[in-house]
Protein backbone atom coordinates (compact mmCIF):
# COMPACT_ATOMS: atom_id res chain seq x y z
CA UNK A 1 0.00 0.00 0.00
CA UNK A 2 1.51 3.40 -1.03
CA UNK A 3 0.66 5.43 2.40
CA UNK A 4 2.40 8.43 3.81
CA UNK A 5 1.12 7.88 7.43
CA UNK A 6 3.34 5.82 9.15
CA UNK A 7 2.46 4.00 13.01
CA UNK A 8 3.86 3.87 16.42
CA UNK A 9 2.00 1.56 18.65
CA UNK A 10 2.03 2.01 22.37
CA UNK A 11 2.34 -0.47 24.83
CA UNK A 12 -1.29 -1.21 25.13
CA UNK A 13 -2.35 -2.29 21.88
CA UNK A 14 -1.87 -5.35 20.25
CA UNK A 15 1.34 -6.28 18.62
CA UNK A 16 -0.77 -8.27 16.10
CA UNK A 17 -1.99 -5.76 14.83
CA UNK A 18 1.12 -4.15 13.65
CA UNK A 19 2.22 -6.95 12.26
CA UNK A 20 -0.90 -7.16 10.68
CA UNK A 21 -0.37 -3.73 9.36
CA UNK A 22 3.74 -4.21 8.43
CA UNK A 23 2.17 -7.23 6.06
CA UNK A 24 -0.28 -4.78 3.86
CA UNK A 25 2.56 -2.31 3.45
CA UNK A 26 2.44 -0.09 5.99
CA UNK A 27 5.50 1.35 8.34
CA UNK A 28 4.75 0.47 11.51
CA UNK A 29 6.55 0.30 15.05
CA UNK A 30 5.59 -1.04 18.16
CA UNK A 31 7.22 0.70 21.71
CA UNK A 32 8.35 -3.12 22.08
CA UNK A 33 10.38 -2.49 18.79
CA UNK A 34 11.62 -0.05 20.12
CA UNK A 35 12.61 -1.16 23.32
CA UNK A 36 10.38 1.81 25.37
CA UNK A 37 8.52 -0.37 27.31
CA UNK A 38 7.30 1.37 30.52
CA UNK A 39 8.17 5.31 28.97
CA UNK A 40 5.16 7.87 29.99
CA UNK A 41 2.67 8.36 28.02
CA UNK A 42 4.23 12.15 27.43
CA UNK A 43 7.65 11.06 26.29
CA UNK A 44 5.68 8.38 23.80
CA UNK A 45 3.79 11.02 22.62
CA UNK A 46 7.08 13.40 22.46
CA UNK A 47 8.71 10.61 20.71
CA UNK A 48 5.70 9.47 18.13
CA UNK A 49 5.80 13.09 17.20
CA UNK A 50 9.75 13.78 16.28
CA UNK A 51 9.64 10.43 14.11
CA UNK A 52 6.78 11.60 12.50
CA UNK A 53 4.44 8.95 13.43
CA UNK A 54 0.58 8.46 14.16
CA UNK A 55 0.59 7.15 17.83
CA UNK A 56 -1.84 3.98 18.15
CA UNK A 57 -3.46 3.34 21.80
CA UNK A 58 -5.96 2.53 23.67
CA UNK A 59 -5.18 4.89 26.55
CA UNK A 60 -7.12 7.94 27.29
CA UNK A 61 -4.40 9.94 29.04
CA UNK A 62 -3.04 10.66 24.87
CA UNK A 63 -6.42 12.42 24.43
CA UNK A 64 -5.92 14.27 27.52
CA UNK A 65 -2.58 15.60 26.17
CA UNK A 66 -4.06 16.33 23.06
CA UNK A 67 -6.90 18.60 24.69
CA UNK A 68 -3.71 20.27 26.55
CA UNK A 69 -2.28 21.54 23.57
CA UNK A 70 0.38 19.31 23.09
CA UNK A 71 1.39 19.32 19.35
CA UNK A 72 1.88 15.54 17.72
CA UNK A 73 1.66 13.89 14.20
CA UNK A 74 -1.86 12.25 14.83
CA UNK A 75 -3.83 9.79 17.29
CA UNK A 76 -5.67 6.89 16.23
CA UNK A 77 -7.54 5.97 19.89
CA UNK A 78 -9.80 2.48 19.88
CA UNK A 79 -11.87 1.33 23.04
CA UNK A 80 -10.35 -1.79 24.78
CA UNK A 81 -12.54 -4.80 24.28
CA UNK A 82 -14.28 -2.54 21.68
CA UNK A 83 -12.16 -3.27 18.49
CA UNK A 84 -11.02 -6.47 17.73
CA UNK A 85 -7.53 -7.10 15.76
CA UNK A 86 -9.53 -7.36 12.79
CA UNK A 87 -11.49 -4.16 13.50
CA UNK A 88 -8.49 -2.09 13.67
CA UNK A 89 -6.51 -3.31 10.83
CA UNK A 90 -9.48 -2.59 8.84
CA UNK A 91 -9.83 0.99 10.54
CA UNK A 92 -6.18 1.53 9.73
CA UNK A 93 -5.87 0.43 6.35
CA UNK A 94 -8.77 3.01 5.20
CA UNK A 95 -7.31 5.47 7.15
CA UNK A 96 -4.19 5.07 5.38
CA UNK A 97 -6.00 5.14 2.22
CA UNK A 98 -7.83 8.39 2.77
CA UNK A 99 -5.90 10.51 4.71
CA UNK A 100 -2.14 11.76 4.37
CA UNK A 101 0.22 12.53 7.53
CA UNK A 102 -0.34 16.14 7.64
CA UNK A 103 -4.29 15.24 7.61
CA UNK A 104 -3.59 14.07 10.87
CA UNK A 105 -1.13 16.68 12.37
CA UNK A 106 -3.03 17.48 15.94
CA UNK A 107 -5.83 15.51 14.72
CA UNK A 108 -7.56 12.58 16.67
CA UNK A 109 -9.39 9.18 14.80
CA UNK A 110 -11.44 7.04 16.42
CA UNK A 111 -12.36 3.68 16.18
């Protein structure tokens, strides 16, 4: 898949599903990648942002930030035991399809 937007998945989510993602194309990291495990939610943010990528989580403190002011590259926020695997790779995909990475400069999706 030709998509600008490229992923950073925090702790919370799935690793299958960036997998899932790194299969149809799309650059995607996981804070396990990474080795970050057990960073705060700020400095995942912080980081997300300088490698321009669209932070991934489940974890409501990231829209807290966001309604703080806090500048990043995008949010893509699902409900725990809302979305299934399946559910977000879907989400994902079409958001990759439809939207560029400045589209989601300081901009939130949700699932």
């Amino acid at each position: 898949m030709d998509s600008d937007i490229r992923l950073y998945f925090d702790e919370g989510v799935q690793v299958s599903i960036a997998e899932q993602m790194r299969r149809l194309g799309i650059d995607a990291v996981t804070v396990r990648d990474l080795r970050l495990l057990g960073e705060t939610d700020i400095q995942h943010l912080r980081r997300a942002t300088e490698m321009g990528r669209v932070l991934c989580t489940y974890d409501t403190d990231f829209l807290r930030l966001h309604a703080q002011g806090h500048e990043h590259a995008g949010i893509i926020f699902g409900i725990q035991n809302q979305a299934s695997v399946g559910d977000w790779v879907r989400a994902l995909e079409l958001i990759c399809q439809v939207m560029t990475a400045a589209d989601m400069v300081n901009h939130i999706e949700y699932l």
